[in-house]
N, C-alpha and C. Protein backbone atom coordinates (compact mmCIF):
# COMPACT_ATOMS: atom_id res chain seq x y z
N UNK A 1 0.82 -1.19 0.00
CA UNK A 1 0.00 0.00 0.00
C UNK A 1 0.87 1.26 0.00
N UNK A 2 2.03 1.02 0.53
CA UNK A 2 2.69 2.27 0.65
C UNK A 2 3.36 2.79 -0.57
N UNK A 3 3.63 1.69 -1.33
CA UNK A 3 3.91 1.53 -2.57
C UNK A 3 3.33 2.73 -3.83
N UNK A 4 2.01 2.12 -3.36
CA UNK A 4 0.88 2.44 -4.17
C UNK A 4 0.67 3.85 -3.72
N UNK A 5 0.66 4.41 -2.91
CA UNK A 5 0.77 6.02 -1.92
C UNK A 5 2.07 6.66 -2.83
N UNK A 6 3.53 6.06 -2.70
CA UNK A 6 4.61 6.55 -3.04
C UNK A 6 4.62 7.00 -4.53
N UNK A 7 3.85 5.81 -5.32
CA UNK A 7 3.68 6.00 -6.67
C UNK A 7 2.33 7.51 -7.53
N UNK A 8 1.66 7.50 -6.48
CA UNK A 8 0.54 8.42 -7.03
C UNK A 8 1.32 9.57 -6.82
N UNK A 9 2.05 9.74 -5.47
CA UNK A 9 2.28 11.31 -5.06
C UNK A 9 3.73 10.95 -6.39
N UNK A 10 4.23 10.54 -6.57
CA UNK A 10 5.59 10.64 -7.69
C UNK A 10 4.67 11.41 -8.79
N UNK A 11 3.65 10.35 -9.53
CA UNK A 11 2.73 10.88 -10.60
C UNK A 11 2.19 11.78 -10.62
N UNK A 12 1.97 12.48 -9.55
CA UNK A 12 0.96 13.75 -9.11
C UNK A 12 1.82 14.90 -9.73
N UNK A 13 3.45 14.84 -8.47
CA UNK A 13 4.04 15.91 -8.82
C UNK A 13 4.80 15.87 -10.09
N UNK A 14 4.58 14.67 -10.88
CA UNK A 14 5.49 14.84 -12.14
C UNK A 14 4.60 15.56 -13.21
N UNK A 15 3.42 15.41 -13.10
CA UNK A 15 2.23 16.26 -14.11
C UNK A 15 2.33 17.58 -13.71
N UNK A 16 2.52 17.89 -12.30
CA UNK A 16 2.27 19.09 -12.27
C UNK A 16 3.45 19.92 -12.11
N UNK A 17 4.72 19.38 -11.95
CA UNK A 17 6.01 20.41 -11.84
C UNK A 17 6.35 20.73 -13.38
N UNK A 18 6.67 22.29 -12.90
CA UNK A 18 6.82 22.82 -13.97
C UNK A 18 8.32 22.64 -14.56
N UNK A 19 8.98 21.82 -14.00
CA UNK A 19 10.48 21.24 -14.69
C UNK A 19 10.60 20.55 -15.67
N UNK A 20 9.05 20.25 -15.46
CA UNK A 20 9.69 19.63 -16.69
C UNK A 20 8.74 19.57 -17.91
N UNK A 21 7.63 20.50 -17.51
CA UNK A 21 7.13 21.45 -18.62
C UNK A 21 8.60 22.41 -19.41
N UNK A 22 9.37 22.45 -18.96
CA UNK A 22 10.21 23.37 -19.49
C UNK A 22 11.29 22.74 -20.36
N UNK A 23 11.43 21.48 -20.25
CA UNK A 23 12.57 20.37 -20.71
C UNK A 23 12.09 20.10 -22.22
N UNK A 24 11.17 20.97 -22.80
CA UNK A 24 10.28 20.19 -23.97
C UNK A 24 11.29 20.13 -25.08
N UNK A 25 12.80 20.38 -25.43
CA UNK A 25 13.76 20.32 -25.97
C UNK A 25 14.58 19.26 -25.71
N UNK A 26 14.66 19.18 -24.53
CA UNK A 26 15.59 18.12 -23.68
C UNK A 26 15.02 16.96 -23.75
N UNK A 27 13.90 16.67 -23.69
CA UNK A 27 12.58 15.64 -23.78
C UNK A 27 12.73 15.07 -25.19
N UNK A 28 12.73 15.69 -26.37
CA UNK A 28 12.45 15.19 -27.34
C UNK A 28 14.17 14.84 -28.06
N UNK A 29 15.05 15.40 -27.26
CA UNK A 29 16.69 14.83 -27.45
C UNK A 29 16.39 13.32 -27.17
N UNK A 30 15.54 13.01 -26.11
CA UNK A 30 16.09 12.40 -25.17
C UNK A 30 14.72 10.81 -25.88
N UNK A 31 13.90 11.89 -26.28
CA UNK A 31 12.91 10.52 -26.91
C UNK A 31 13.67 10.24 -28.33
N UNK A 32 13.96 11.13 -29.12
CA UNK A 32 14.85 10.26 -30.27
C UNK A 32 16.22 9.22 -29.88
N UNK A 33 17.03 9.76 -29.06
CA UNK A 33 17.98 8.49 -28.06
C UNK A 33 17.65 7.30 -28.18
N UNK A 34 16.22 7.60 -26.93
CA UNK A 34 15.64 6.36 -26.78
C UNK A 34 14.86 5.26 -27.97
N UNK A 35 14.99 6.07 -29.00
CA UNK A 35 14.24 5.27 -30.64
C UNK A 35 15.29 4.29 -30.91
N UNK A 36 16.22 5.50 -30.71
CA UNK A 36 17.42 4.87 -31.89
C UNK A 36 18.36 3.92 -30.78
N UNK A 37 18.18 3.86 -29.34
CA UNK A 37 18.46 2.54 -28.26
C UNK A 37 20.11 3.36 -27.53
N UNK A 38 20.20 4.70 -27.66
CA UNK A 38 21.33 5.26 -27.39
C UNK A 38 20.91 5.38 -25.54
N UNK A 39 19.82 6.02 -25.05
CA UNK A 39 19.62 5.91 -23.99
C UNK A 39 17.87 4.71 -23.46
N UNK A 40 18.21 4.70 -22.11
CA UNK A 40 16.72 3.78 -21.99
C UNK A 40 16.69 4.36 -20.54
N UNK A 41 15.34 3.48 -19.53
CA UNK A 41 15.06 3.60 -18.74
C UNK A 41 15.51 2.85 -17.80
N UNK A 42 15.85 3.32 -16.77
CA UNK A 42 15.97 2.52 -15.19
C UNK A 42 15.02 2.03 -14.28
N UNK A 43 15.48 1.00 -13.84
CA UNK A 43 14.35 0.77 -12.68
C UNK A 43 14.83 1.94 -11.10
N UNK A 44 15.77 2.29 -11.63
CA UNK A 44 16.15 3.40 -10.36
C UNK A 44 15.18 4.46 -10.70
N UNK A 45 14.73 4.80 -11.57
CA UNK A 45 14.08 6.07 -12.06
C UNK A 45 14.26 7.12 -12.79
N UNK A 46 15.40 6.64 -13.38
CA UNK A 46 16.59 7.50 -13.95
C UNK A 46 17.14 6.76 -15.06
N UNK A 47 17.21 8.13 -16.06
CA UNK A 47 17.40 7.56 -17.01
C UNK A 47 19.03 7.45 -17.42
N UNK A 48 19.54 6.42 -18.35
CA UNK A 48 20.97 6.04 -18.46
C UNK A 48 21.19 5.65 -19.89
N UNK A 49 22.79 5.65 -19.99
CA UNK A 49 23.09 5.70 -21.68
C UNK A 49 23.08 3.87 -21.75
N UNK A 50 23.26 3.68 -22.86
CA UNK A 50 22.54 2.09 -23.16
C UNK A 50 24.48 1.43 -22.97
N UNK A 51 25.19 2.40 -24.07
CA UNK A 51 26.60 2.14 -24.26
C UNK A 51 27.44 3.90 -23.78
N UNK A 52 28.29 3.80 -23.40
CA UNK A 52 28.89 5.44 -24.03
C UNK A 52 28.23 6.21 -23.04
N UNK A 53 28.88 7.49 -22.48
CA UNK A 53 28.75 8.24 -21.46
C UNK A 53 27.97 9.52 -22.18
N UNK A 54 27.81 9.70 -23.37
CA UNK A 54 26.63 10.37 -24.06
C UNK A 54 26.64 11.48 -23.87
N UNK A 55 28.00 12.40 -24.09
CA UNK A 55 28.41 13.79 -23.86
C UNK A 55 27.52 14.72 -25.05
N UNK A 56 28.19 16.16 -24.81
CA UNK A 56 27.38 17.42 -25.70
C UNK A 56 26.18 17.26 -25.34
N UNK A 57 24.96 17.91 -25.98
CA UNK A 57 23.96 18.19 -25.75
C UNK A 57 23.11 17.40 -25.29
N UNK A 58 23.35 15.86 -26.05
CA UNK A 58 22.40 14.72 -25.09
C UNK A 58 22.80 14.13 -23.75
N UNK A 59 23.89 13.92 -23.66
CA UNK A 59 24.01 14.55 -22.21
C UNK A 59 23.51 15.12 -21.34
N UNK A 60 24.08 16.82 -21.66
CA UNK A 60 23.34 17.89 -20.45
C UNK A 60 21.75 17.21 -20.69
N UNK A 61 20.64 16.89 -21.60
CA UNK A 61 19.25 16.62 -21.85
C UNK A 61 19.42 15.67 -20.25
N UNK A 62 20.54 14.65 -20.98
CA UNK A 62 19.77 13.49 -20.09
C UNK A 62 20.40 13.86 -18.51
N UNK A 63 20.96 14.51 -18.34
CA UNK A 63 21.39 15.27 -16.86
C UNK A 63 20.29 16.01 -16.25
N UNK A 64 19.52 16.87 -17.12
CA UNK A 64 18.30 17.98 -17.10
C UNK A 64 17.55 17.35 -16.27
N UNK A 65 16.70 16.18 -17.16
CA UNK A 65 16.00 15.66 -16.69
C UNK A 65 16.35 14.51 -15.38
N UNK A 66 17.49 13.79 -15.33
CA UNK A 66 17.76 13.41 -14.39
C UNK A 66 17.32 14.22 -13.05
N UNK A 67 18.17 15.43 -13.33
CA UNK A 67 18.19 16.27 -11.84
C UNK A 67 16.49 16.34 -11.68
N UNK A 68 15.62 16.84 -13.13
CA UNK A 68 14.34 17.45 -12.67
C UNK A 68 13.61 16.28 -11.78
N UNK A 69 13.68 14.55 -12.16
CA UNK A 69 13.55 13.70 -12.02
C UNK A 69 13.79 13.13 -10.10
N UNK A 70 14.78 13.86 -9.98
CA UNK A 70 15.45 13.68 -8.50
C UNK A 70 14.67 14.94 -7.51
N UNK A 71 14.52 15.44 -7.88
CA UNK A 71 13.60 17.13 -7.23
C UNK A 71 12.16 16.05 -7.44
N UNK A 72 11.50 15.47 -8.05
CA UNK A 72 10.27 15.38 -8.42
C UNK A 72 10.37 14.12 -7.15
N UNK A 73 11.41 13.07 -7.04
CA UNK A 73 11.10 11.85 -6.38
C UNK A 73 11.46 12.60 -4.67
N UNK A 74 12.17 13.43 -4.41
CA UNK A 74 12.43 14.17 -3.23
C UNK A 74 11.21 14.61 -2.79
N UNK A 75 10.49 15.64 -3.83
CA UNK A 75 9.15 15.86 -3.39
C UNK A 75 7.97 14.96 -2.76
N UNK A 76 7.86 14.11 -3.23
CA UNK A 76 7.25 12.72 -3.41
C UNK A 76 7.18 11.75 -2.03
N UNK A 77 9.08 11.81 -2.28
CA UNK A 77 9.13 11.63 -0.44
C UNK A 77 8.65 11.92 0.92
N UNK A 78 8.77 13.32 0.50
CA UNK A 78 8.36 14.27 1.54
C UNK A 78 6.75 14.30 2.36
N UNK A 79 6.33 14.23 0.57
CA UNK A 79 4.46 14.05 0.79
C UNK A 79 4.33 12.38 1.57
N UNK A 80 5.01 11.54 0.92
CA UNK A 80 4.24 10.01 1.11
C UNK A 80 4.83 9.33 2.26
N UNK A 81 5.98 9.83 2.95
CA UNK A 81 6.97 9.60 3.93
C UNK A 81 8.18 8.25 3.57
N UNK A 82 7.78 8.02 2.33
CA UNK A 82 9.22 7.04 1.87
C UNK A 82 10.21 7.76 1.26
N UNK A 83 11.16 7.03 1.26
CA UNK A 83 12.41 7.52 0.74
C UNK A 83 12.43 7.83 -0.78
N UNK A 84 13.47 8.66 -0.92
CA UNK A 84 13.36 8.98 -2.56
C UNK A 84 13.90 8.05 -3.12
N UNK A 85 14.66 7.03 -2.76
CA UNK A 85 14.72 6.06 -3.47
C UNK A 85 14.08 5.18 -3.81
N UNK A 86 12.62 4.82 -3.13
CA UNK A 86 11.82 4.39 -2.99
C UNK A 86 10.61 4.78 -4.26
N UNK A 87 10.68 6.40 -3.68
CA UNK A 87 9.84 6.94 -4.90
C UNK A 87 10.39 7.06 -6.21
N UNK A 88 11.66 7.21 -6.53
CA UNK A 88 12.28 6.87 -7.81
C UNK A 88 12.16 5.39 -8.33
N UNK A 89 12.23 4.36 -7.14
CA UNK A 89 11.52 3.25 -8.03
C UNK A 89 10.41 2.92 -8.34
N UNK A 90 9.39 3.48 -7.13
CA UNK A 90 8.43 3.39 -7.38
C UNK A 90 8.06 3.65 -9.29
N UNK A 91 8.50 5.19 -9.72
CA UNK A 91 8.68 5.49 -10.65
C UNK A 91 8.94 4.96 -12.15
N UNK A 92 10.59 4.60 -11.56
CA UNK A 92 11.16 3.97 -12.65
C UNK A 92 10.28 2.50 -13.43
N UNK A 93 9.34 1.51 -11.90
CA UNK A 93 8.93 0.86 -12.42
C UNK A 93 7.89 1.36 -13.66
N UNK A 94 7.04 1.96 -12.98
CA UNK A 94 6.27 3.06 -13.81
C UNK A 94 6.83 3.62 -15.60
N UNK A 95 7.93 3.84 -15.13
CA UNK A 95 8.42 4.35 -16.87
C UNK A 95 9.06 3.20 -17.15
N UNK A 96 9.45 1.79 -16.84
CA UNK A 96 9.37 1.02 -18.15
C UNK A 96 8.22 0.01 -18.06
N UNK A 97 7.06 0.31 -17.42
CA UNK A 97 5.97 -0.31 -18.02
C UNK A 97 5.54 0.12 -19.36
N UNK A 98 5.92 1.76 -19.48
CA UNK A 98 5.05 2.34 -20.21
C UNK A 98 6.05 2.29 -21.81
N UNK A 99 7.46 1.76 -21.15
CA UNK A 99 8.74 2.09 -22.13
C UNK A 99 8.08 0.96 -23.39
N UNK A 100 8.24 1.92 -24.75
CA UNK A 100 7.43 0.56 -25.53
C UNK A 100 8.20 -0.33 -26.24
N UNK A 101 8.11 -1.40 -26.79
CA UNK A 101 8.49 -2.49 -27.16
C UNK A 101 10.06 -1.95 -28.44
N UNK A 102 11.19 -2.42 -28.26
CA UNK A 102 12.66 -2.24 -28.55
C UNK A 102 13.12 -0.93 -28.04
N UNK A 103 12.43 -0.40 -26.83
CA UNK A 103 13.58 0.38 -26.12
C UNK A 103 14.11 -0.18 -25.40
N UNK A 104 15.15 0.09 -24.80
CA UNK A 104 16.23 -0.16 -23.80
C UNK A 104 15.27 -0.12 -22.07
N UNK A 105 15.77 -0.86 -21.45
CA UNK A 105 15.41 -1.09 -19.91
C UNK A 105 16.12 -1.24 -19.17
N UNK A 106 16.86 -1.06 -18.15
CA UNK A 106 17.81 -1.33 -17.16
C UNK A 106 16.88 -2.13 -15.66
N UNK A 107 16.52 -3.29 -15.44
CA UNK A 107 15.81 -3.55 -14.17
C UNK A 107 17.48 -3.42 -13.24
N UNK A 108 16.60 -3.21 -11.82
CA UNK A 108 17.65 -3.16 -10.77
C UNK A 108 18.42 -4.33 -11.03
N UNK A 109 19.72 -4.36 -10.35
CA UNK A 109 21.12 -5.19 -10.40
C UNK A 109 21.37 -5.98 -11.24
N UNK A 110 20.57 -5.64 -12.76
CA UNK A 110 21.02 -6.37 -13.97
C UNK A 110 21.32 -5.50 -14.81
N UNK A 111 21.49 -6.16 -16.47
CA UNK A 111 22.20 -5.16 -17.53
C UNK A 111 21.41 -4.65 -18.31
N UNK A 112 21.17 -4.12 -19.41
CA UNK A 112 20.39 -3.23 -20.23
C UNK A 112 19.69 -4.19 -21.70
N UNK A 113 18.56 -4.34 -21.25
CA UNK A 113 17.66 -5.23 -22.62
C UNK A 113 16.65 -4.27 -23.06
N UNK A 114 16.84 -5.17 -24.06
CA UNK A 114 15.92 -4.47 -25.42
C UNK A 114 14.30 -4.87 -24.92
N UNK A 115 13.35 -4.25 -24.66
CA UNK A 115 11.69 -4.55 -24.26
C UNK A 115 11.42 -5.28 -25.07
């Protein structure tokens, strides 16, 4: 149940912070990446390069949103009383349910597959 608490307040404040209304550049770096399998999703909640440390502009993107990502699961915390690591997985599970079929996935303490 707490789970399920940790996950709404993550979803709540990710619709409504304006961080990442503002990323709408960084966002769409970061969704072509993910087409072409350069970056994918974590089960940490956070997103990561598939190969390659993914410098210049896709980079800072995928840093952007990282950080906005870490402010959003902090918040989250705060409201639901679990940890932000908690709420980042909560999360992360969340974004590769939704990750669609040949993107990249990272589940916790394993390596990076294709959906």
């Amino acid at each position: 149940m707490r789970n399920l608490k940790t996950l709404i307040a993550v979803a709540a404040l990710m619709l409504a912070t304006p961080a990442f209304a503002d990323l709408a550049s960084d966002k769409a770096a970061v969704d072509a990446a993910k087409a072409a399998g350069t970056v994918g999703e974590q089960a940490d909640g956070y997103l990561g390069f598939v190969s390659g440390s993914g410098g210049g502009a896709l980079g800072a993107a995928v840093t952007e949103i990282n950080n906005g990502r870490a402010n959003v699961y902090a918040q989250a915390a705060a409201k639901s009383g679990a940890s932000r690591d908690a709420a980042a997985q909560a999360s992360g599970a969340a974004l590769i349910a939704k990750t669609p079929p040949g993107q990249y996935i990272k589940p916790l303490g394993g390596g990076w597959t294709r959906k």
